[in-house]
C-alpha atoms as a PDB file:
ATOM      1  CA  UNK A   1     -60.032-165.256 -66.637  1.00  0.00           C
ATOM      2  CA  UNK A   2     -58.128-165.606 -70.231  1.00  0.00           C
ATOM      3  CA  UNK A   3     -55.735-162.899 -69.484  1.00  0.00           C
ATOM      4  CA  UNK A   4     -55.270-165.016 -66.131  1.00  0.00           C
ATOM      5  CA  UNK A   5     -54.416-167.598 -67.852  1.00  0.00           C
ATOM      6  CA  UNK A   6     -52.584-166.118 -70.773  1.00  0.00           C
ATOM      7  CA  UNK A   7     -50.029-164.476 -67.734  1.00  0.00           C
ATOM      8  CA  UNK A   8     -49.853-168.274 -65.830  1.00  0.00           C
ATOM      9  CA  UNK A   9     -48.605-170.010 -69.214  1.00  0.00           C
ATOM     10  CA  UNK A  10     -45.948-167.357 -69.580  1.00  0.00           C
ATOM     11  CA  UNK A  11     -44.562-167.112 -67.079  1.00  0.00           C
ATOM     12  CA  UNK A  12     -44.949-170.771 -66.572  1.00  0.00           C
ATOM     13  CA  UNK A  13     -42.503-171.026 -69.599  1.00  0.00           C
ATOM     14  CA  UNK A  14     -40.002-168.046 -68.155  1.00  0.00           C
ATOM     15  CA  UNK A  15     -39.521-170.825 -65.056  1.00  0.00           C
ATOM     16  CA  UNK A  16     -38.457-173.103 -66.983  1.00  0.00           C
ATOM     17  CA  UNK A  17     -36.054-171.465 -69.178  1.00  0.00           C
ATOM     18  CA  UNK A  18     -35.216-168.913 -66.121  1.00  0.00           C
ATOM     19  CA  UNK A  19     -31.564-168.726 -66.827  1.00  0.00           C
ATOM     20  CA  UNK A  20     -32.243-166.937 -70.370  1.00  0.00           C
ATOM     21  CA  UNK A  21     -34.738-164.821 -67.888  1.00  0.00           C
ATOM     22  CA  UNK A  22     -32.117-164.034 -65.295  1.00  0.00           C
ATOM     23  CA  UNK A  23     -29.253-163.589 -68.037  1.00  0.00           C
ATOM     24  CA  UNK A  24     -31.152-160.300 -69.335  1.00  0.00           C
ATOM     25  CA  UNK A  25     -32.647-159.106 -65.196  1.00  0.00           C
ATOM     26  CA  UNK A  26     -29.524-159.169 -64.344  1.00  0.00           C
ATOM     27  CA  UNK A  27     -27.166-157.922 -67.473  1.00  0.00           C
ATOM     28  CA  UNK A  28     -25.182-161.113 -67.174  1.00  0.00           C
ATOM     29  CA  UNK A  29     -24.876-162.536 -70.504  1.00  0.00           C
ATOM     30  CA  UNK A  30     -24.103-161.463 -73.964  1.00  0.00           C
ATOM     31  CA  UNK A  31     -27.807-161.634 -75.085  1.00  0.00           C
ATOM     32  CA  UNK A  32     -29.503-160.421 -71.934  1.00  0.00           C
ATOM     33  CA  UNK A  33     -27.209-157.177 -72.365  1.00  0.00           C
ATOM     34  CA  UNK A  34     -27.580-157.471 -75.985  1.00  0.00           C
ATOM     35  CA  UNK A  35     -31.659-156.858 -75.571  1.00  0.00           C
ATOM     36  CA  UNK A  36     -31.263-154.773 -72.888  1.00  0.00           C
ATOM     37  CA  UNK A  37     -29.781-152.163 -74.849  1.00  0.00           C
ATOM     38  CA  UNK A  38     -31.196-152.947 -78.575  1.00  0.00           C
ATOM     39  CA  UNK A  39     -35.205-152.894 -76.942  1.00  0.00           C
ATOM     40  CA  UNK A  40     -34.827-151.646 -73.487  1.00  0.00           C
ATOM     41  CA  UNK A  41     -32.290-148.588 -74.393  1.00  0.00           C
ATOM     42  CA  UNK A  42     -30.385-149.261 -71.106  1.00  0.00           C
ATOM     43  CA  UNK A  43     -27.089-149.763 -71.862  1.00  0.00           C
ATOM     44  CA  UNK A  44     -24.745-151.117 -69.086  1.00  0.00           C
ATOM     45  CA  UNK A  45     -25.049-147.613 -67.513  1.00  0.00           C
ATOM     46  CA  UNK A  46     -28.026-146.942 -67.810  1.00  0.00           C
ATOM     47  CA  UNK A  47     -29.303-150.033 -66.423  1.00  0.00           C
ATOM     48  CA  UNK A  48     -27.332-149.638 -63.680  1.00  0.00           C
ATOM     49  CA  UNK A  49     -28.941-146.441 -62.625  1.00  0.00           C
ATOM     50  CA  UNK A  50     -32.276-148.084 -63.311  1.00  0.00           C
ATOM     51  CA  UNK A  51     -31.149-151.062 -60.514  1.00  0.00           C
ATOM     52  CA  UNK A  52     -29.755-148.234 -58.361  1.00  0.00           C
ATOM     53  CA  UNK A  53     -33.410-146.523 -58.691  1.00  0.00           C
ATOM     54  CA  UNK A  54     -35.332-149.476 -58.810  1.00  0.00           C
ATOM     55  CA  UNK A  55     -34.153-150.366 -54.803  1.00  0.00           C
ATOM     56  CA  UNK A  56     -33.931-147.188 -53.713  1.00  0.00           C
ATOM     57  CA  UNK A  57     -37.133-147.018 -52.430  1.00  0.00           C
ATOM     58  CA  UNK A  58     -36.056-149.076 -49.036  1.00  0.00           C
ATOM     59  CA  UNK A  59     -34.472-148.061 -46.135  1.00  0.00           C
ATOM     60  CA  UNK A  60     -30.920-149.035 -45.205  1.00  0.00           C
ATOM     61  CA  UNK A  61     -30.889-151.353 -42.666  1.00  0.00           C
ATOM     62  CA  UNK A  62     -34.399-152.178 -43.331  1.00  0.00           C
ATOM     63  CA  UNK A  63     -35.873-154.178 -40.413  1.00  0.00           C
ATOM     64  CA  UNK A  64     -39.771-154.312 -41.071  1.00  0.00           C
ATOM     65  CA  UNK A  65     -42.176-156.554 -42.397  1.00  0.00           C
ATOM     66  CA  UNK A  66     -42.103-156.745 -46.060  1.00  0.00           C
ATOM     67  CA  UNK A  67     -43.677-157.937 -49.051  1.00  0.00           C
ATOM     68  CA  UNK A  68     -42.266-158.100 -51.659  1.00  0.00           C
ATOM     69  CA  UNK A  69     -44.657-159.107 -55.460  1.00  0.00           C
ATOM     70  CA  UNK A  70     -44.084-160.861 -57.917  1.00  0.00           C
ATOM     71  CA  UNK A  71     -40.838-162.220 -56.838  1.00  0.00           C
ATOM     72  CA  UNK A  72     -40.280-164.124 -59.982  1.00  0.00           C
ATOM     73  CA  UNK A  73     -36.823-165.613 -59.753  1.00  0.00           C
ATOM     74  CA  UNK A  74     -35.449-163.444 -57.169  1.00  0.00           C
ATOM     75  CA  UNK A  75     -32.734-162.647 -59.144  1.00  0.00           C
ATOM     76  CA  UNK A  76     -32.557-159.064 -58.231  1.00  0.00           C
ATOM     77  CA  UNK A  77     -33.886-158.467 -55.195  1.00  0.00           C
ATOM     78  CA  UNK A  78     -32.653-161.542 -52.842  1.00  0.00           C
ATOM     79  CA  UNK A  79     -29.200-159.851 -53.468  1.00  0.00           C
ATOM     80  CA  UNK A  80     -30.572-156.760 -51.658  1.00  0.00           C
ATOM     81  CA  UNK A  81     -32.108-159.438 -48.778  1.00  0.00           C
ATOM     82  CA  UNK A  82     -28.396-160.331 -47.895  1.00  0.00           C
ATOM     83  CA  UNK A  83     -27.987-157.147 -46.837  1.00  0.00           C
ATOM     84  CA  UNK A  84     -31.243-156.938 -44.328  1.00  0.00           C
ATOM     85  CA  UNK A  85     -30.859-159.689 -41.855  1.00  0.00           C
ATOM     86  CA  UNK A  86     -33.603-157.957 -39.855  1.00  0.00           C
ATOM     87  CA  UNK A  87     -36.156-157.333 -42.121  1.00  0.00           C
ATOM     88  CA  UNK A  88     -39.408-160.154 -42.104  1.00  0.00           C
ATOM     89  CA  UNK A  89     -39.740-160.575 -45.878  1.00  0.00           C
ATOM     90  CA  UNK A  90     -42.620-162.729 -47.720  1.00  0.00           C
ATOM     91  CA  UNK A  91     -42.008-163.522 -51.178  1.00  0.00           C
ATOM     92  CA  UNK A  92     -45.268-163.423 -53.286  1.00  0.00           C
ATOM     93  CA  UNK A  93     -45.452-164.946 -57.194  1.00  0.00           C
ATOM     94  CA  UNK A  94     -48.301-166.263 -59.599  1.00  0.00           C
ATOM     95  CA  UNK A  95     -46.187-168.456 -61.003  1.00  0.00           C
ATOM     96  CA  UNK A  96     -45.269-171.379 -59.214  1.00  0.00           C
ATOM     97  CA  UNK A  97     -41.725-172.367 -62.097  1.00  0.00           C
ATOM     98  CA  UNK A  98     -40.840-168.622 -60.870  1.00  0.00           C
ATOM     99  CA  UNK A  99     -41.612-169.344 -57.487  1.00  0.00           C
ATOM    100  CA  UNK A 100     -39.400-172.516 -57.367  1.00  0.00           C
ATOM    101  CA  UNK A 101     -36.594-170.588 -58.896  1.00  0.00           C
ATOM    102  CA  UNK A 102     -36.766-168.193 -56.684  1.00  0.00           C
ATOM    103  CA  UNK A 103     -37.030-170.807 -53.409  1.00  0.00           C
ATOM    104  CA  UNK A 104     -33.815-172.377 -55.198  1.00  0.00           C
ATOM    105  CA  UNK A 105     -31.654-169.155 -55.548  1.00  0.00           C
ATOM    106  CA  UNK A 106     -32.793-168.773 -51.697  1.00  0.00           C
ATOM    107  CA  UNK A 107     -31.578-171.773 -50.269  1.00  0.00           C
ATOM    108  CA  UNK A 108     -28.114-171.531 -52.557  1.00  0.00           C
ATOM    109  CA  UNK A 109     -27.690-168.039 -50.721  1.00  0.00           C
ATOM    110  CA  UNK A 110     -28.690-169.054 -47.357  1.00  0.00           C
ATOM    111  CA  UNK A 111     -31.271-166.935 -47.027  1.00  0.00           C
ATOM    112  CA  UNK A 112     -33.545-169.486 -44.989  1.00  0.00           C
ATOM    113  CA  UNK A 113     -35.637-166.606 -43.250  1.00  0.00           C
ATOM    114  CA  UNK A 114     -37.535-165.574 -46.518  1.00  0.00           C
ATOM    115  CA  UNK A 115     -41.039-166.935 -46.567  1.00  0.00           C
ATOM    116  CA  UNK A 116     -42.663-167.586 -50.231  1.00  0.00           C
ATOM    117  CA  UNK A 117     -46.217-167.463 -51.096  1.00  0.00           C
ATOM    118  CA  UNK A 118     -48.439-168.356 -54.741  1.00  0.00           C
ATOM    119  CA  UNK A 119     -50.740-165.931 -54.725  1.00  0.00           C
ATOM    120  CA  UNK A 120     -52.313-163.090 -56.890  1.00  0.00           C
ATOM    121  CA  UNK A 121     -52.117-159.518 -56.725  1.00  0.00           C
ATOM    122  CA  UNK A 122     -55.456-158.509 -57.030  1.00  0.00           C
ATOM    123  CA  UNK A 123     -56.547-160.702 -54.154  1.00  0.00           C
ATOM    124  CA  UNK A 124     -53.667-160.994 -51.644  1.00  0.00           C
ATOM    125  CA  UNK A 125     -54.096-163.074 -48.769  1.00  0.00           C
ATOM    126  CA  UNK A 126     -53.387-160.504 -45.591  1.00  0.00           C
ATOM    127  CA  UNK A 127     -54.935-158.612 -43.632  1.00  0.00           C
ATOM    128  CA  UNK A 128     -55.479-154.578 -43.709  1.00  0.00           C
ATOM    129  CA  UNK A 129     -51.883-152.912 -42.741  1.00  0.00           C
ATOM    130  CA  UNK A 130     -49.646-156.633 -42.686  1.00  0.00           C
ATOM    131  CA  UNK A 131     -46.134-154.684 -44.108  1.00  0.00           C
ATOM    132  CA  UNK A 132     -43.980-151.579 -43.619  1.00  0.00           C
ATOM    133  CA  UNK A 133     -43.332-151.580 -47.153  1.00  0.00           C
ATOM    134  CA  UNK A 134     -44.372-153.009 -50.491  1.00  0.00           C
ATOM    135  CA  UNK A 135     -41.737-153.578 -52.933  1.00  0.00           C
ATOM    136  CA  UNK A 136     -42.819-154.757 -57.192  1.00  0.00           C
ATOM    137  CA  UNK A 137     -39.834-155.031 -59.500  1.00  0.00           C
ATOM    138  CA  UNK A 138     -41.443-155.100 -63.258  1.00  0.00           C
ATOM    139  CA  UNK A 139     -44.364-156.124 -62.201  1.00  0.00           C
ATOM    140  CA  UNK A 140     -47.346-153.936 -62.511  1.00  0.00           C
ATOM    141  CA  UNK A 141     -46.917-153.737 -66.683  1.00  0.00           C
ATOM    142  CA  UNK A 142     -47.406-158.174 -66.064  1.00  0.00           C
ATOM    143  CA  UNK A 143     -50.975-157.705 -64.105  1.00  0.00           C
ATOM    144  CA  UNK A 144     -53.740-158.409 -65.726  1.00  0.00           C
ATOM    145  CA  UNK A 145     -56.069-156.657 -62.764  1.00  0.00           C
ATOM    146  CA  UNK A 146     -54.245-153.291 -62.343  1.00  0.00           C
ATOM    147  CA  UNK A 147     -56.451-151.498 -60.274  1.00  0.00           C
ATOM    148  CA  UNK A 148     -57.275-154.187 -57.842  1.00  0.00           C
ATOM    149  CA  UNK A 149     -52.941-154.631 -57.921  1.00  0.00           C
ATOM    150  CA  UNK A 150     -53.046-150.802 -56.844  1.00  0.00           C
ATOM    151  CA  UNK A 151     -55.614-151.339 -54.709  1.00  0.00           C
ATOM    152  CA  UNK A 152     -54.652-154.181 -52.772  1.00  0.00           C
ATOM    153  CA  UNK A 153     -50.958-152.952 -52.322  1.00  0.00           C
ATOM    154  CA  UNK A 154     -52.170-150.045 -50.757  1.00  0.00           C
ATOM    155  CA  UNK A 155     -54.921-152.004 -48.650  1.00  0.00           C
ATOM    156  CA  UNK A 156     -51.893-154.055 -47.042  1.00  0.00           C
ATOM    157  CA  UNK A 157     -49.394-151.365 -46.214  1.00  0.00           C
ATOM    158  CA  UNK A 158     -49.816-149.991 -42.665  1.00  0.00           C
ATOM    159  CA  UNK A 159     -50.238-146.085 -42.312  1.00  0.00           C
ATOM    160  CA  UNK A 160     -46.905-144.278 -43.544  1.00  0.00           C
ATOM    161  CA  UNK A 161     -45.163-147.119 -45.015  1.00  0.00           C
ATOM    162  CA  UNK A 162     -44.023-147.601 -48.257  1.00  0.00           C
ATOM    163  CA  UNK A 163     -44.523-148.961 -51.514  1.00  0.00           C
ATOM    164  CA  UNK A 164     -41.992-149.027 -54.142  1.00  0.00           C
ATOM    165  CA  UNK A 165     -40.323-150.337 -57.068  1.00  0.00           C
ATOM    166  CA  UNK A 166     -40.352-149.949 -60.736  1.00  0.00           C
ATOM    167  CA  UNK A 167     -42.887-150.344 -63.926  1.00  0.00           C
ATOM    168  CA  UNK A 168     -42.434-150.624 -67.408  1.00  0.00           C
ATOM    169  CA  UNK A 169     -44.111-147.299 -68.931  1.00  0.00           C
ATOM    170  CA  UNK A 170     -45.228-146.383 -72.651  1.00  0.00           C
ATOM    171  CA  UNK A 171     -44.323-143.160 -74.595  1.00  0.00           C
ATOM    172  CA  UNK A 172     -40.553-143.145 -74.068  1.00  0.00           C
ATOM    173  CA  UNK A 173     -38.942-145.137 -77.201  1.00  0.00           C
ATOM    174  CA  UNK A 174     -40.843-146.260 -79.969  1.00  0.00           C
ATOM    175  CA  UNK A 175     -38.369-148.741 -80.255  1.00  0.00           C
ATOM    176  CA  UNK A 176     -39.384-150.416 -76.939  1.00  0.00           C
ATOM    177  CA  UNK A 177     -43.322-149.930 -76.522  1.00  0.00           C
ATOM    178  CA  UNK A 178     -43.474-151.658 -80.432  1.00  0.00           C
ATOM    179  CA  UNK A 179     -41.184-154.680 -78.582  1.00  0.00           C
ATOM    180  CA  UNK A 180     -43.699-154.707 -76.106  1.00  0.00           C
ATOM    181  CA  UNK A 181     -47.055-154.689 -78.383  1.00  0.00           C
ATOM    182  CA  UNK A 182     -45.432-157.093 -81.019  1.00  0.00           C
ATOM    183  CA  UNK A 183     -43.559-159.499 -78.567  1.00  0.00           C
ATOM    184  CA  UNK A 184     -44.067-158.971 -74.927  1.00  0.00           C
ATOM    185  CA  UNK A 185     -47.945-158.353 -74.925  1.00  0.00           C
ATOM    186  CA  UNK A 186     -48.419-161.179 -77.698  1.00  0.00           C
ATOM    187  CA  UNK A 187     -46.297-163.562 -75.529  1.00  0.00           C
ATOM    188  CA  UNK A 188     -48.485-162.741 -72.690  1.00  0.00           C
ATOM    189  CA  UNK A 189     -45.573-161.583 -70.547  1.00  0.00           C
ATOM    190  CA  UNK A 190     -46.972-158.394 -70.322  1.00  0.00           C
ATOM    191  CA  UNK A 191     -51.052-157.099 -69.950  1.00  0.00           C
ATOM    192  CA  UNK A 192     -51.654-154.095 -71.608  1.00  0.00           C
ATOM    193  CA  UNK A 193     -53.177-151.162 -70.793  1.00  0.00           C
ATOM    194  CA  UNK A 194     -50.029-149.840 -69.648  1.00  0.00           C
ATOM    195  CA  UNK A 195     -49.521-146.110 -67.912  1.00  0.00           C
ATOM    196  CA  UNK A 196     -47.404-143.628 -69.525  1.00  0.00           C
ATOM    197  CA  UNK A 197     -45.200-141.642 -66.933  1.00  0.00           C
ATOM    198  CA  UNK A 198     -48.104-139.006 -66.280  1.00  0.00           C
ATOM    199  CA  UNK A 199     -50.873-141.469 -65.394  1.00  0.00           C
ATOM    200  CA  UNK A 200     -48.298-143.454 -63.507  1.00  0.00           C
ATOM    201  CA  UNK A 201     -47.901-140.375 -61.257  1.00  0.00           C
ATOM    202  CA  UNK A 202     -51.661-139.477 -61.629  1.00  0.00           C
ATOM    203  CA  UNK A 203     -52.507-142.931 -60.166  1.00  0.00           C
ATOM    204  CA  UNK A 204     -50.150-142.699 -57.302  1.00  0.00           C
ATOM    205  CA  UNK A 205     -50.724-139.781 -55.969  1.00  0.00           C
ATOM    206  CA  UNK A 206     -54.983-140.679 -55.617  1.00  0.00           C
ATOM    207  CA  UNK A 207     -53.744-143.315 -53.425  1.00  0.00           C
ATOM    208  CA  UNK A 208     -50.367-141.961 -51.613  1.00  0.00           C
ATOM    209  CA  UNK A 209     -49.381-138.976 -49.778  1.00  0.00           C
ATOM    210  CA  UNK A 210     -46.203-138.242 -50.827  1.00  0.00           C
ATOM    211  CA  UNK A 211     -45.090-139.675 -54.529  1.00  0.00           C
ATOM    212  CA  UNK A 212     -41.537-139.399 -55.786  1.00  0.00           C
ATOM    213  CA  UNK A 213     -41.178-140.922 -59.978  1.00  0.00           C
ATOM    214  CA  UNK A 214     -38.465-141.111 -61.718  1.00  0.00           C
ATOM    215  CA  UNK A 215     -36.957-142.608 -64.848  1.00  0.00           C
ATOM    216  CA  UNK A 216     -34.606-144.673 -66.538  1.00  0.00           C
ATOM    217  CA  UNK A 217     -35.621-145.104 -70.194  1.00  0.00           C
ATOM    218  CA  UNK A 218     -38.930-146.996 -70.790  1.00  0.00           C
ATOM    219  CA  UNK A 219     -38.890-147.270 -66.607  1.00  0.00           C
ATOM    220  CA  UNK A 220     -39.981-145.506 -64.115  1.00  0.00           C
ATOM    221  CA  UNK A 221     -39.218-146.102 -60.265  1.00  0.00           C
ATOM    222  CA  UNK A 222     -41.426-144.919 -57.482  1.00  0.00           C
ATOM    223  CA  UNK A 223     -41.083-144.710 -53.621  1.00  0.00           C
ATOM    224  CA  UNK A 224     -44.279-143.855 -52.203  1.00  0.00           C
ATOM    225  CA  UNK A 225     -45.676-143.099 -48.783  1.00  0.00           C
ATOM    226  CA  UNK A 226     -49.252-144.138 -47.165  1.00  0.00           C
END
């Protein structure tokens, strides 16, 4: 329950300072790509390929039910929603700043048809098989219950759909994982224990029957399939 709570009051203070948040998600201002490349190593190319990867994972044209957790601010992925006017998307977050932010950036993009939801991970409120695919940008490295996170994202995708995304992973720059222990983990922005790229793929494959992972840096992107 303290690591619970330690993750609400973070991110609780990310809402309310989201546009430093967004500045750095989405390379937009001269200290978001400033960190981005002195503790995430992903200079403007690099992070590029890392958004590239990071959505790859769904279809084109994409006209399924979705769910898509955490949300946070939305500031990367209701771009990619403009672009599926089919798809039924629910917007999951633990925070309920982020979840404001991201209702905001909705309504400012017309995007009336998204449907946001508090909630938490490790107990999601749907029933077995709701979604065609499962989409968590930077997300899993923030959960303080990881294997009931893995658990109940696979408990909610129907048989052969897909779950996707990307994760902050250890072992890759020194650099980075010390930002994380000294700033990000202290802050309670991210829960530690974190996967390295082989668990990552070890853990993913127990649960999925085909596993692509890749990555960009301290990040890895998956696309999975039930």
């Amino acid at each position: 329950m303290q690591r619970y709570a330690e993750v609400r009051r973070a991110y609780q203070r990310i809402g309310i300072r989201a546009s430093r948040y967004d500045g750095m998600m989405t390379n937009s201002s001269m200290l978001g790509r400033l960190a981005l490349r002195l503790f995430w190593g992903l200079p403007e190319e690099n992070y590029r390929k890392y958004i590239a990867q990071a959505f790859s994972g769904i279809p084109a044209g994409f006209d399924g039910r979705m769910l898509e957790v955490p949300v946070g601010t939305g500031a990367l992925s209701l771009p990619v929603y403009c672009d599926l006017p089919g798809a039924d998307i629910t917007c999951l977050d633990f925070s309920q700043e982020m979840l404001a932010k991201a209702r905001e950036r909705a309504v400012a993009m017309d995007l009336f048809r998204l449907k946001f939801l508090a909630g938490d991970v490790g107990q999601l409120p749907f029933v077995d098989n709701s979604f065609d695919l499962v989409l968590s940008i930077n997300g899993f490295h923030a959960f303080p219950d990881k294997p009931s996170a893995f658990r109940e994202t696979w408990r909610v995708l129907q048989k052969n759909g897909i779950f996707t995304g990307c994760v902050y992973i250890s072992g890759q720059n020194v650099v980075t994982d010390l930002f994380v222990k000294t700033f990000c983990s202290y802050r309670g922005y991210f829960t530690p224990p974190f996967d390295n790229l082989d668990s990552l793929q070890e853990k993913l494959r127990l649960l999925y029957k085909d596993v692509q992972v890749t990555n960009i840096g301290s990040f890895a992107c998956f696309k999975c399939q039930k």
